[in-house]
C-alpha atoms as a PDB file:
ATOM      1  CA  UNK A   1       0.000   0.000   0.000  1.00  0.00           C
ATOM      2  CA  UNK A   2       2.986   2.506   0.505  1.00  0.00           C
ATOM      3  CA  UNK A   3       4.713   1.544  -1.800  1.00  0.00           C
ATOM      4  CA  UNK A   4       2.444   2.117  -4.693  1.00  0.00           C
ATOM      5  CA  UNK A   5       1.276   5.042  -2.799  1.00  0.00           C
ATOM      6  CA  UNK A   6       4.935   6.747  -2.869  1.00  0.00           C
ATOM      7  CA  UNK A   7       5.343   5.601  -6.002  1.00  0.00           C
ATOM      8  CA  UNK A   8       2.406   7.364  -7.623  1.00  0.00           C
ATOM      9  CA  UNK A   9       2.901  10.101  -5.680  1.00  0.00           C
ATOM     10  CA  UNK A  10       6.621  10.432  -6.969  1.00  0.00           C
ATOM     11  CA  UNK A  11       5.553   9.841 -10.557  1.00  0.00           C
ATOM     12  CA  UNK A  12       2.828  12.489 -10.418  1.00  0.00           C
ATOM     13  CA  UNK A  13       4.945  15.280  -8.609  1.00  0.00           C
ATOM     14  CA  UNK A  14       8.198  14.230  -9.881  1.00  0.00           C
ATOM     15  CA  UNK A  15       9.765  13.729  -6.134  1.00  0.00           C
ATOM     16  CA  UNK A  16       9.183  17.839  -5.773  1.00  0.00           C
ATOM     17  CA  UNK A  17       7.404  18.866  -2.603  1.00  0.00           C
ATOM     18  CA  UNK A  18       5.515  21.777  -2.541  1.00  0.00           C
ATOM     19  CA  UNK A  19       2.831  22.577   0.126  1.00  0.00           C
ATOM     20  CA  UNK A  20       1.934  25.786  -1.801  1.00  0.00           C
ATOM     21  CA  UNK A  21       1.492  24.245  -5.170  1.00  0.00           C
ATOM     22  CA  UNK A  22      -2.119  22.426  -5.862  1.00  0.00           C
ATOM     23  CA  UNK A  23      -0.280  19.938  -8.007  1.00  0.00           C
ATOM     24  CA  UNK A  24       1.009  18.514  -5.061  1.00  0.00           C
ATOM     25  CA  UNK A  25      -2.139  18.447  -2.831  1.00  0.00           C
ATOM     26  CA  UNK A  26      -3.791  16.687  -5.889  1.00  0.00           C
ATOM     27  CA  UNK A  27      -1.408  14.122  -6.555  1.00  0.00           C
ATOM     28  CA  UNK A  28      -1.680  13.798  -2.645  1.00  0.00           C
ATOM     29  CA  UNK A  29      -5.444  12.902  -2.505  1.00  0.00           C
ATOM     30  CA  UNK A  30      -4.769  10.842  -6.278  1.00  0.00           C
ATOM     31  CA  UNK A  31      -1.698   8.672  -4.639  1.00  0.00           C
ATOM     32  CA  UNK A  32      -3.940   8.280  -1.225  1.00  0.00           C
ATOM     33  CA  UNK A  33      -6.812   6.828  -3.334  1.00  0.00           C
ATOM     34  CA  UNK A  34      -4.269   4.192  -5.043  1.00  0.00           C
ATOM     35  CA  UNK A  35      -3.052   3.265  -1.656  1.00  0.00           C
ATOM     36  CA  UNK A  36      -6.334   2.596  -0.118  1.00  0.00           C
ATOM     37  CA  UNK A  37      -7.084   0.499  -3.586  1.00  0.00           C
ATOM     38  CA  UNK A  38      -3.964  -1.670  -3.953  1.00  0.00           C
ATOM     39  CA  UNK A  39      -4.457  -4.269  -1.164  1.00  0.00           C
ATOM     40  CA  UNK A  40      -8.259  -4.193  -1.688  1.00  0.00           C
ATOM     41  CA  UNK A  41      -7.691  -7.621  -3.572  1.00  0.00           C
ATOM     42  CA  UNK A  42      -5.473  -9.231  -0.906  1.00  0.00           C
ATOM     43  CA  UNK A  43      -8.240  -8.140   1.892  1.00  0.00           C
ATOM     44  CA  UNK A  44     -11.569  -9.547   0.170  1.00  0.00           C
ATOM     45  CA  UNK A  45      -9.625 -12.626   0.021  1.00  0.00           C
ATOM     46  CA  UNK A  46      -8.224 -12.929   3.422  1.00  0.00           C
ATOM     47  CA  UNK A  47     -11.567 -11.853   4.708  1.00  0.00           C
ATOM     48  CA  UNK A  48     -13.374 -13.962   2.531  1.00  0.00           C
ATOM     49  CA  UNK A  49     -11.734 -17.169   4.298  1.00  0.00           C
ATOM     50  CA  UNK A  50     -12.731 -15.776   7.625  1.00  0.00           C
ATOM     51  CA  UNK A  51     -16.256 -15.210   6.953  1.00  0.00           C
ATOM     52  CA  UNK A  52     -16.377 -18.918   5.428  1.00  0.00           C
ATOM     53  CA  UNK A  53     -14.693 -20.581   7.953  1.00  0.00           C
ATOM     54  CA  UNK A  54     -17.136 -18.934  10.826  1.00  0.00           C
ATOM     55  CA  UNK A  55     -20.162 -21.312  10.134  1.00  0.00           C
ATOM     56  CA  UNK A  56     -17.903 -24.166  10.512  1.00  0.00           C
ATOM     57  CA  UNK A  57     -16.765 -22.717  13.840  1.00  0.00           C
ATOM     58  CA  UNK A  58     -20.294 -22.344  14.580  1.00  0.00           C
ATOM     59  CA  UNK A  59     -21.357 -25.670  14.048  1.00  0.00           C
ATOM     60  CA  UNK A  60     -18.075 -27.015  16.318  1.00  0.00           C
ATOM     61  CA  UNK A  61     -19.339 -24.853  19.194  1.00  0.00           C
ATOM     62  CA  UNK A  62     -23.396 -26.330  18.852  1.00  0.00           C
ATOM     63  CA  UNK A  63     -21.231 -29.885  19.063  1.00  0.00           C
ATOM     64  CA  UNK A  64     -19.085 -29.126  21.510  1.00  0.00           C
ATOM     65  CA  UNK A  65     -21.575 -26.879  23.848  1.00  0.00           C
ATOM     66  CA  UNK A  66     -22.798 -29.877  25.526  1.00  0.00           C
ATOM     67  CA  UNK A  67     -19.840 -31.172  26.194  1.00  0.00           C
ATOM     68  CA  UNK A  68     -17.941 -28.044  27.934  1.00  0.00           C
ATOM     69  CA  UNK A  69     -21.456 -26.025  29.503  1.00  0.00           C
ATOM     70  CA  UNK A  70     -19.229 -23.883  31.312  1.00  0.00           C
ATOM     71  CA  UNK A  71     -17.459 -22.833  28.278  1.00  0.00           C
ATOM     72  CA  UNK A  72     -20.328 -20.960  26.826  1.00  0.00           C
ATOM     73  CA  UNK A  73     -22.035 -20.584  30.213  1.00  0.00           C
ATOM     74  CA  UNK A  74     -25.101 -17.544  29.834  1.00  0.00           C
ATOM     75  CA  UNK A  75     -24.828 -17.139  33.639  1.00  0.00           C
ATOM     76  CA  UNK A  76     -21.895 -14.566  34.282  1.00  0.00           C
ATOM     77  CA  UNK A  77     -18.908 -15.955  35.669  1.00  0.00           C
ATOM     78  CA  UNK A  78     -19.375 -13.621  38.723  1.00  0.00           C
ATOM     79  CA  UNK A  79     -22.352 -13.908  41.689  1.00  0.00           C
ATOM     80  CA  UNK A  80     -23.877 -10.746  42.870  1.00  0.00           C
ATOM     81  CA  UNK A  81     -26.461 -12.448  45.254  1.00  0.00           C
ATOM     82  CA  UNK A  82     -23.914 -13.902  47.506  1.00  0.00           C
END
């Protein structure tokens, strides 16, 4: 994400840096978009296999519930009433 972010960034203002010139702030917001969509690919995928693997996690914890109630106890862990 940096990188193609710098490198955009030093393409477009040709490594100057200029606060005052509007080149700069554009090629600033331009190189900021590119970094936010460079590792948009690598995320869907990576959170992709986390949001398939969760039903399968679900379904272990209906199996396993009965075997460890305390694990996924509703009752809270402390007692207020004695």
């Amino acid at each position: 994400m940096e990188v193609v972010e710098n490198i955009v960034d030093y393409h477009s203002m040709a490594g100057m840096v200029d606060f005052a010139d509007p080149k700069f702030w554009a090629a600033a917001a331009i190189s900021s978009c590119v970094g936010f969509l460079a590792p948009l690919p690598y995320n869907s995928c990576a959170t992709a296999k986390v949001w398939l693997s969760m039903p399968l996690a679900h379904a272990a914890m209906r199996v396993l519930d009965p075997l460890f109630p305390t694990v996924r106890s509703h009752e809270p862990f402390w007692n207020l009433e004695d």
